[in-house]
N, C-alpha and C. Protein backbone atom coordinates (compact mmCIF):
# COMPACT_ATOMS: atom_id res chain seq x y z
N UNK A 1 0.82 -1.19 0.00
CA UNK A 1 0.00 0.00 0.00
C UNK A 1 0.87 1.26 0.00
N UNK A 2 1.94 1.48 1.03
CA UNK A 2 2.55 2.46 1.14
C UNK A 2 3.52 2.32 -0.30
N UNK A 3 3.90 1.30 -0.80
CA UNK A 3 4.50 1.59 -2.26
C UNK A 3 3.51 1.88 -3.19
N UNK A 4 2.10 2.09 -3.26
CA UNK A 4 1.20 2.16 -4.35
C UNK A 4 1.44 3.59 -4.27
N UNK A 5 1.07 4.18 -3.12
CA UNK A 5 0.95 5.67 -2.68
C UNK A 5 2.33 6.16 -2.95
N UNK A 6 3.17 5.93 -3.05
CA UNK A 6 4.33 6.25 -3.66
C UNK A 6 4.79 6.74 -4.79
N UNK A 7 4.57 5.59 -5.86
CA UNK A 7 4.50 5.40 -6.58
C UNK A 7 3.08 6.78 -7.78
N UNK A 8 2.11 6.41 -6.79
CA UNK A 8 0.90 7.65 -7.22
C UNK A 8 1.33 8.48 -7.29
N UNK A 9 2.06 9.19 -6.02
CA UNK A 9 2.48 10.32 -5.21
C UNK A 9 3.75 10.92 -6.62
N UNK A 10 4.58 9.79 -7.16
CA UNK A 10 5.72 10.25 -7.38
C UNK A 10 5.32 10.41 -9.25
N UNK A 11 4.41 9.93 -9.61
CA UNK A 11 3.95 10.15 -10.88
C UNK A 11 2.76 11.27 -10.97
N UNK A 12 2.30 11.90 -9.74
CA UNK A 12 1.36 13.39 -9.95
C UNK A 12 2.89 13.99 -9.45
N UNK A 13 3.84 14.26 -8.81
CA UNK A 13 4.90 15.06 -8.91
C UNK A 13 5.57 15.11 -10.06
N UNK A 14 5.96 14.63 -10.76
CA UNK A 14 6.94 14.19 -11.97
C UNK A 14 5.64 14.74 -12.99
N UNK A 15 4.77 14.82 -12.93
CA UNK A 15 3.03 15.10 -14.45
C UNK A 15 3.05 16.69 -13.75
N UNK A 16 3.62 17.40 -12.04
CA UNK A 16 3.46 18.65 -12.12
C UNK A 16 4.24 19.19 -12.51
N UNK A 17 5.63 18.53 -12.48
CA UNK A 17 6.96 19.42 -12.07
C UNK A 17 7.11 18.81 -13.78
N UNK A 18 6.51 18.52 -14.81
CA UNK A 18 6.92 18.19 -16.67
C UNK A 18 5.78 19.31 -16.59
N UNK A 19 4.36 19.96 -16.46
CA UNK A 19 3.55 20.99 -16.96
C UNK A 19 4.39 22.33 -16.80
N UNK A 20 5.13 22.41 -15.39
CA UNK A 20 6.34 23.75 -15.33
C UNK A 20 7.28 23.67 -16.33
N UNK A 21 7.83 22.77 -16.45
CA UNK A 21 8.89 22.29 -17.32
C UNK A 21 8.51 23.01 -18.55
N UNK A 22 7.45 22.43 -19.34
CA UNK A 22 6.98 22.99 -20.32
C UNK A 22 6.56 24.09 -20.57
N UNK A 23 6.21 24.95 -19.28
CA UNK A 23 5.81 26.12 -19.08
C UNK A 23 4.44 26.20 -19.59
N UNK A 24 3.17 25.30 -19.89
CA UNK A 24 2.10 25.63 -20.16
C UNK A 24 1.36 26.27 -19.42
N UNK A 25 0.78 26.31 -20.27
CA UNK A 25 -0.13 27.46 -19.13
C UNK A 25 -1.36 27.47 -18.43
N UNK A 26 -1.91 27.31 -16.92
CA UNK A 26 -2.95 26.89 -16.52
C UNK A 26 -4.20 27.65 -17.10
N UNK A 27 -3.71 28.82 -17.61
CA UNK A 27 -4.99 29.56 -17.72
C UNK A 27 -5.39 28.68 -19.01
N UNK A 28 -4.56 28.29 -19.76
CA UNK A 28 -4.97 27.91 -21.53
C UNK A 28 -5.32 26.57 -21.16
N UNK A 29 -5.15 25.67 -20.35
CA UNK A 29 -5.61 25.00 -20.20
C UNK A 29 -6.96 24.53 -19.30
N UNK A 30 -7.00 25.65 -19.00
CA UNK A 30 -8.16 25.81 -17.66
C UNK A 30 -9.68 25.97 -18.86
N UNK A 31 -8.83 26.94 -19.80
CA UNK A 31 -10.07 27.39 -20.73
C UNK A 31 -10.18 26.73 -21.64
N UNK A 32 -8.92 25.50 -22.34
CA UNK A 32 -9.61 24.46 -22.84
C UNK A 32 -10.31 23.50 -22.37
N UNK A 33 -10.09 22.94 -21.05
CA UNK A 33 -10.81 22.36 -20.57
C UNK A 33 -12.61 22.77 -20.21
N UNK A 34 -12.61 24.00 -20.32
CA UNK A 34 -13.95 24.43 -20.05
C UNK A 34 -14.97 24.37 -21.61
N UNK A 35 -14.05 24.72 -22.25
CA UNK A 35 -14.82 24.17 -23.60
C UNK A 35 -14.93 22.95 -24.04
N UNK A 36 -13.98 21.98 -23.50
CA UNK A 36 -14.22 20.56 -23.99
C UNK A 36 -15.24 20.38 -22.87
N UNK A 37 -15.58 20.44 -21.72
CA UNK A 37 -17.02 20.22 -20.69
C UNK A 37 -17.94 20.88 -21.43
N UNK A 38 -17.76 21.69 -22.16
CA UNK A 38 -19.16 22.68 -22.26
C UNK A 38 -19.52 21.83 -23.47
N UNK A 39 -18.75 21.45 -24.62
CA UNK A 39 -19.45 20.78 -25.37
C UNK A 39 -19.85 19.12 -25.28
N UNK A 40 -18.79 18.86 -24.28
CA UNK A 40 -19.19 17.64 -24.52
C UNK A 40 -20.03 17.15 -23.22
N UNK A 41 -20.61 17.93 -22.97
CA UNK A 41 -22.28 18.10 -22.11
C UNK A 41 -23.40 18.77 -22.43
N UNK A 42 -22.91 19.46 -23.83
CA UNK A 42 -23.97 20.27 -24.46
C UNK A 42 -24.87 21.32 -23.45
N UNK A 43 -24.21 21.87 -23.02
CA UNK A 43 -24.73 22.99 -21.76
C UNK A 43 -25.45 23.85 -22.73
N UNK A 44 -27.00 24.01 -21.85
CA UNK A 44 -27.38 25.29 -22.74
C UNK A 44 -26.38 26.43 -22.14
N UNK A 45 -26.81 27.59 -22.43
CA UNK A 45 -26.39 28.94 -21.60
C UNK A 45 -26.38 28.85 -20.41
N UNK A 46 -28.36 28.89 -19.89
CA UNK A 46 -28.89 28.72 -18.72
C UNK A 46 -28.04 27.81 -17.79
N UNK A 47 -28.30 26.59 -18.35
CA UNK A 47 -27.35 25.62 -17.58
C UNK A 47 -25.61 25.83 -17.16
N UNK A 48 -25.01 26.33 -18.27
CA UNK A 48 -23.48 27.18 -17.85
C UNK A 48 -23.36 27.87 -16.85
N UNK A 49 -24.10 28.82 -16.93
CA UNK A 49 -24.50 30.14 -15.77
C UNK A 49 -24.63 29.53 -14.59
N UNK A 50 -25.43 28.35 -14.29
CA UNK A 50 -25.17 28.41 -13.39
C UNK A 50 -24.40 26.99 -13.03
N UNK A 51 -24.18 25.69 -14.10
CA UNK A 51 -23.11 25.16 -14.09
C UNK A 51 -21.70 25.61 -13.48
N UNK A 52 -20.40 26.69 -14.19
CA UNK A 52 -19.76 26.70 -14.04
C UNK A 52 -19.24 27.33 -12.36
N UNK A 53 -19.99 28.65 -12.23
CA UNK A 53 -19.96 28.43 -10.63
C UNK A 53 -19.28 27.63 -9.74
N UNK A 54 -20.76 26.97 -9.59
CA UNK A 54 -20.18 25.28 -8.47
C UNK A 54 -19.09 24.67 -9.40
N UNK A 55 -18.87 23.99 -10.26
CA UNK A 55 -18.00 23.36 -10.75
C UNK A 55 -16.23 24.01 -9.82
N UNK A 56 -16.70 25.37 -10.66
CA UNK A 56 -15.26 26.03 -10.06
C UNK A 56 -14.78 25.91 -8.98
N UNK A 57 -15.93 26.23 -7.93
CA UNK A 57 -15.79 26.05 -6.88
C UNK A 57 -15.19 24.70 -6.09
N UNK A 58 -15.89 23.71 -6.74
CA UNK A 58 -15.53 22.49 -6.28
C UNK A 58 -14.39 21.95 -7.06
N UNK A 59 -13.84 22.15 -7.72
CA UNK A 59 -12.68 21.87 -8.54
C UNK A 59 -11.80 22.41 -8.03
N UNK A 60 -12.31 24.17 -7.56
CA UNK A 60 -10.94 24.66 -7.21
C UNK A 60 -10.32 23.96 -5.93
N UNK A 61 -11.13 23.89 -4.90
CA UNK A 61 -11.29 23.07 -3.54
C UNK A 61 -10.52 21.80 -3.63
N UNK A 62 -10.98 20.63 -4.68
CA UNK A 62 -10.51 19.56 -4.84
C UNK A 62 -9.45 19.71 -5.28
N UNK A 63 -8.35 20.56 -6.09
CA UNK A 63 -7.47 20.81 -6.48
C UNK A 63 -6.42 21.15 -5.77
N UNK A 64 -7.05 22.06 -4.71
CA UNK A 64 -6.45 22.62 -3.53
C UNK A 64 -5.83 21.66 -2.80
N UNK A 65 -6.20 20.75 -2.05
CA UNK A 65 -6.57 20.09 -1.83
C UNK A 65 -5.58 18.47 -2.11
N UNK A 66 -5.69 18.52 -3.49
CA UNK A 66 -4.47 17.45 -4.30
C UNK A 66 -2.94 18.00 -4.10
N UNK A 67 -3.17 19.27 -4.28
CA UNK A 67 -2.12 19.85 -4.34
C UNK A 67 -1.47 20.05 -3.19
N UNK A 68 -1.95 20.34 -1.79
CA UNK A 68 -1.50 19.76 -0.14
C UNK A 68 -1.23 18.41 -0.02
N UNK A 69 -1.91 17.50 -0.64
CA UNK A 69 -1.52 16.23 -0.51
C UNK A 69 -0.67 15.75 -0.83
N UNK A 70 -0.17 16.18 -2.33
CA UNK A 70 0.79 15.98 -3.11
C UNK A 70 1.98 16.26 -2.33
N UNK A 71 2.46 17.86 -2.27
CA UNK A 71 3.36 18.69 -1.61
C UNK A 71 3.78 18.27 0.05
N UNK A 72 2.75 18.32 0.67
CA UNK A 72 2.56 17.95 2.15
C UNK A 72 3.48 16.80 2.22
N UNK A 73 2.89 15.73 1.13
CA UNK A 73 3.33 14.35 1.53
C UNK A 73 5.14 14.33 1.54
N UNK A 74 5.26 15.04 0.66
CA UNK A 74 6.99 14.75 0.10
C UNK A 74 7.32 15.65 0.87
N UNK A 75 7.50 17.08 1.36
CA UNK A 75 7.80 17.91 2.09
C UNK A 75 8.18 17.40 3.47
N UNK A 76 7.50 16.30 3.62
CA UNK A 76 7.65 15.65 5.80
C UNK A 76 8.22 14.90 5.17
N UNK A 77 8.07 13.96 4.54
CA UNK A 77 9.48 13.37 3.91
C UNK A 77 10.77 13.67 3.64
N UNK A 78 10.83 14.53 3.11
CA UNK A 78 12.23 15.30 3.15
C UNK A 78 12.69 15.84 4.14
N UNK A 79 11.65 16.44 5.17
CA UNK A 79 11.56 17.32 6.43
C UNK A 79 12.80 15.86 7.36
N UNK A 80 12.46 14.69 7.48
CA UNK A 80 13.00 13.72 8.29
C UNK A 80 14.06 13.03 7.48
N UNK A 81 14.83 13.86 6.34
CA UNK A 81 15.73 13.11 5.64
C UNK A 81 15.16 11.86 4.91
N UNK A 82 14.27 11.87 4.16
CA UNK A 82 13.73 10.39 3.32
C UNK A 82 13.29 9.62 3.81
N UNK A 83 12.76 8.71 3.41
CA UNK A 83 12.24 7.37 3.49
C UNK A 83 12.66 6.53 4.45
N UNK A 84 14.44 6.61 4.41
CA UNK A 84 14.92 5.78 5.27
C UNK A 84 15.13 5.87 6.55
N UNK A 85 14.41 7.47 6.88
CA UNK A 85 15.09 7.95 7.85
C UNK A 85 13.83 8.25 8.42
N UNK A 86 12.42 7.62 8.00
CA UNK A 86 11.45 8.45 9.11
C UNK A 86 11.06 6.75 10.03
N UNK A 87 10.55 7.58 11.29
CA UNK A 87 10.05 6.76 12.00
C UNK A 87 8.60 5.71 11.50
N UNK A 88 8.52 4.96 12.35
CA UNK A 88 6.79 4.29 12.24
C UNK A 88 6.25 5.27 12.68
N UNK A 89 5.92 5.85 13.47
CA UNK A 89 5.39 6.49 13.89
C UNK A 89 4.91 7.74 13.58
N UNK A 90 6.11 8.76 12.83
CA UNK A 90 5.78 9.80 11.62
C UNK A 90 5.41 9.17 10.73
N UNK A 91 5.58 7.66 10.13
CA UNK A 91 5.10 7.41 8.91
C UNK A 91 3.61 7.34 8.99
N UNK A 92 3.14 6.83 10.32
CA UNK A 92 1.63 6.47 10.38
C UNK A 92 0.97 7.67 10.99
N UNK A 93 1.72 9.09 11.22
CA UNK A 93 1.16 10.52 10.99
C UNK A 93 0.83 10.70 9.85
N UNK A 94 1.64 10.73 8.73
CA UNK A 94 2.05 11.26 7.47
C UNK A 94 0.88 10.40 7.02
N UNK A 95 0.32 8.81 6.78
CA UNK A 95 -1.12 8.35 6.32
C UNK A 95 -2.12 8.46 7.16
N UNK A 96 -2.25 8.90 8.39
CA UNK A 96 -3.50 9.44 8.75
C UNK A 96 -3.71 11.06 8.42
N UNK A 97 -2.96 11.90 7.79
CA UNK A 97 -3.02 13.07 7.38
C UNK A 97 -3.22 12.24 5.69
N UNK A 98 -2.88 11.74 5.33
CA UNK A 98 -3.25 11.47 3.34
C UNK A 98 -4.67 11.12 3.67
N UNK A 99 -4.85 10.32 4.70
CA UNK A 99 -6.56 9.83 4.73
C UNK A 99 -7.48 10.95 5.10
N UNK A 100 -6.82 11.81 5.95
CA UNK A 100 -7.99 12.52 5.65
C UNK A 100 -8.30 13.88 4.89
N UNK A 101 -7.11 13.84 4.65
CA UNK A 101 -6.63 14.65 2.99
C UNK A 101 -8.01 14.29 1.82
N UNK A 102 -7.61 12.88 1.48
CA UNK A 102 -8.40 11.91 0.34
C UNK A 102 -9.59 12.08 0.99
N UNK A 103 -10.51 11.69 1.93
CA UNK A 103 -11.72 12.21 2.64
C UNK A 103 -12.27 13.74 2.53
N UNK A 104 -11.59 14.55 2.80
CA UNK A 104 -12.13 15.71 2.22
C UNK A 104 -12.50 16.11 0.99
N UNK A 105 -11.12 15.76 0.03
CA UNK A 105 -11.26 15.84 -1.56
C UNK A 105 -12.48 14.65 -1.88
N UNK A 106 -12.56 13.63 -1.21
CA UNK A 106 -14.53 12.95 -1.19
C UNK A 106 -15.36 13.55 -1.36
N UNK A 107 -15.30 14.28 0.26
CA UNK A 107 -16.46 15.10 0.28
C UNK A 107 -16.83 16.12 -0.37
N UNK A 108 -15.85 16.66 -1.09
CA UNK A 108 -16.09 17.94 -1.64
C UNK A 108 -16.69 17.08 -3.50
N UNK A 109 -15.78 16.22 -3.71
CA UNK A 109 -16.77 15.67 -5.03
C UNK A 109 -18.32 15.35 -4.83
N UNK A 110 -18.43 14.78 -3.54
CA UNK A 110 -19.91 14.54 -2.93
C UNK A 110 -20.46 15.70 -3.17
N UNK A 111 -20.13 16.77 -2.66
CA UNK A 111 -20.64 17.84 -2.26
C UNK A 111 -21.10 18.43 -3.93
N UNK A 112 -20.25 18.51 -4.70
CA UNK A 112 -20.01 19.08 -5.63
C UNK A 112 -21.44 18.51 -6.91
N UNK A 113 -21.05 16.65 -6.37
CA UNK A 113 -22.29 15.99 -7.26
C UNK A 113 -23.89 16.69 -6.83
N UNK A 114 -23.73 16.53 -5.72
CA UNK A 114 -25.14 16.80 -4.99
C UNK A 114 -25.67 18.05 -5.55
N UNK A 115 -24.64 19.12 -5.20
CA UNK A 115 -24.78 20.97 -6.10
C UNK A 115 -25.50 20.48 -7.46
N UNK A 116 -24.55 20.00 -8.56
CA UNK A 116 -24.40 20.07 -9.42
C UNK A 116 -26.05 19.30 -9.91
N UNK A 117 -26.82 18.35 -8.60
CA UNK A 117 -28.21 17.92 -9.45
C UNK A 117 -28.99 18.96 -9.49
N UNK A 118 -28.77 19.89 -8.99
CA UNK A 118 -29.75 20.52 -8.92
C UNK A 118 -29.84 21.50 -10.32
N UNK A 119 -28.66 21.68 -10.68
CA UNK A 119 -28.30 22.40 -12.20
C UNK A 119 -28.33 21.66 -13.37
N UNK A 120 -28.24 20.27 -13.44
CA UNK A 120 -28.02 19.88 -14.39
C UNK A 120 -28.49 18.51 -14.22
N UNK A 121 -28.69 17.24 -15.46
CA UNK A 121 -29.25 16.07 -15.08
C UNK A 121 -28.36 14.78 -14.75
N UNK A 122 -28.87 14.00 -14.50
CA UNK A 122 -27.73 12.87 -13.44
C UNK A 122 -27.06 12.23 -14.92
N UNK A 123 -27.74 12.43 -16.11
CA UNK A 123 -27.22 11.51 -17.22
C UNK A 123 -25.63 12.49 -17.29
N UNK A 124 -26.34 14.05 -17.41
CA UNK A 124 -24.50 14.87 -17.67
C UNK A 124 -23.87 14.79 -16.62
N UNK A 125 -24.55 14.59 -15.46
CA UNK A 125 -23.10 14.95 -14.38
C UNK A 125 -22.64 13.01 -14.50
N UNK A 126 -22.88 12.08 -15.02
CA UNK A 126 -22.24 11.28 -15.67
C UNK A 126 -21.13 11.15 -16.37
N UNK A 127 -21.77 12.18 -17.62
CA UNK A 127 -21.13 12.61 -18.82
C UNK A 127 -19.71 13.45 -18.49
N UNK A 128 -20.24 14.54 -17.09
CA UNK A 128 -19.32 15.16 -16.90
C UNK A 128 -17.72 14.47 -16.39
N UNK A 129 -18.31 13.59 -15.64
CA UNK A 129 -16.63 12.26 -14.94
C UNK A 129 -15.92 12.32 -16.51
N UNK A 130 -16.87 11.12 -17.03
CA UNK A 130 -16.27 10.87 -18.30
C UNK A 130 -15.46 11.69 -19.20
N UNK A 131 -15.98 13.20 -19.33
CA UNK A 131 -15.46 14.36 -20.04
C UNK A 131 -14.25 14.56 -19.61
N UNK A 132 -13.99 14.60 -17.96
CA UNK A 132 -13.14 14.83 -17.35
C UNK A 132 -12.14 13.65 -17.89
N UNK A 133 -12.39 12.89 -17.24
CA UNK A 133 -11.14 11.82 -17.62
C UNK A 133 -10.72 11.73 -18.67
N UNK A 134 -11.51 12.38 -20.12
CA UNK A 134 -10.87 12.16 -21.84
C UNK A 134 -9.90 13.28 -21.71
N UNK A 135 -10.34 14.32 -21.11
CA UNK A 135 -9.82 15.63 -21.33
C UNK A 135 -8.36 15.67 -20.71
N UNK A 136 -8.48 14.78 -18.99
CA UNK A 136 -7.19 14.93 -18.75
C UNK A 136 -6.12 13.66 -19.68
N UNK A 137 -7.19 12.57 -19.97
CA UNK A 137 -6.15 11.65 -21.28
C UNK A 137 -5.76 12.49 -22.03
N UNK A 138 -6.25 13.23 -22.71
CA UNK A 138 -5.63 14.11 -24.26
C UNK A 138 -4.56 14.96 -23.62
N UNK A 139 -4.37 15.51 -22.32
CA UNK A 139 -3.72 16.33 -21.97
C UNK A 139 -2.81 15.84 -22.47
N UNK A 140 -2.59 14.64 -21.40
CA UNK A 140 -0.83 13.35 -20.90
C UNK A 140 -0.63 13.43 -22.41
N UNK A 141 -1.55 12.58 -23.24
CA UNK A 141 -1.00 12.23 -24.77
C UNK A 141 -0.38 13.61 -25.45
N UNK A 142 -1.18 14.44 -25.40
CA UNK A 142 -0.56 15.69 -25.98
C UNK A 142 0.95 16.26 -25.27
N UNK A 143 1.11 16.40 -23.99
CA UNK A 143 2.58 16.09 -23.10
C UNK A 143 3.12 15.23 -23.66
N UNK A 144 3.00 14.14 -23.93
CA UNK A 144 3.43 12.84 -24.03
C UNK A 144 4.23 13.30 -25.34
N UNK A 145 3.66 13.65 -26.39
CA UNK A 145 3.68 13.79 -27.71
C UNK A 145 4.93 15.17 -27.73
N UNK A 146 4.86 16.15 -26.98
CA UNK A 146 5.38 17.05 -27.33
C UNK A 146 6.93 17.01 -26.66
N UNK A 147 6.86 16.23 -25.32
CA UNK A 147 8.17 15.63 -24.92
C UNK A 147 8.67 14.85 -25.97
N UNK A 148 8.15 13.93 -26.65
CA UNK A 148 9.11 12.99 -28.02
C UNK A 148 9.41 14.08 -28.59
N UNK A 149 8.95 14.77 -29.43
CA UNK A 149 9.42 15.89 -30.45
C UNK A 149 10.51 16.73 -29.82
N UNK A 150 10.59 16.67 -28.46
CA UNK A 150 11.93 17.70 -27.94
C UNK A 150 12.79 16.69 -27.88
N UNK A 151 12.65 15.49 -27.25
CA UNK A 151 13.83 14.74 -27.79
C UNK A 151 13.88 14.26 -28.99
């Protein structure tokens, strides 16, 4: 387990610290991503208006959020000289702080689904996971793609 989380941990560090690398840019990607949701949920207006809102909100939160978890985790790690060097005891601090890290970023998707019935129907906020997950695939592939061409 603690090598899965590792392993997770060390491939969202290495996918943040290659988006700096590249220097892209969150905003251009913030706003492609809002157009690939918007169409591929077919939002009227009405529904946008008050779609994107909560979304933001809860994205920004959940993001927040990843991003303490991420950072947090390796930071007390390093804080005790590595891996080899922390106790049981900080180690089983360090996963009762990821658990309830991952529990919040829950609740706030909970939170976020629940918002979101009231704006929109259970088939798109379906649609919406799904959107999500193509959108962040095309990202990696498009990274993926533009790292070969530099080497």
């Amino acid at each position: 387990m603690k090598k899965q989380l590792l392993i997770l941990f060390t491939i969202l560090l290495s996918f943040s610290a290659a988006f700096s690398q590249q220097q892209m840019n969150r905003q251009k990607i913030k706003a492609l991503k809002t157009s690939y949701i918007t169409n591929a949920l077919s939002l009227t207006p009405k529904e946008a208006e008050k779609f994107w809102p909560v979304y933001n909100l809860y994205s920004n939160k959940i993001q927040a959020l990843k991003m303490e978890l991420e950072g947090g985790f390796n930071r007390k790690i390093k804080l005790v000289g590595g891996l080899e060097n922390i106790s049981e005891s900080h180690a089983k601090n360090i996963i009762d702080k990821i658990i309830l890290n991952k529990k919040q970023i829950t609740d706030n998707e909970i939170l976020l689904i629940n918002e979101l019935s009231s704006v929109i129907s259970a088939k798109k906020i379906i649609s919406l996971k799904k959107a999500e997950r193509e959108f962040n695939r095309r990202i990696l592939q498009e990274y993926s793609k533009r790292r070969k061409q530099q080497n």
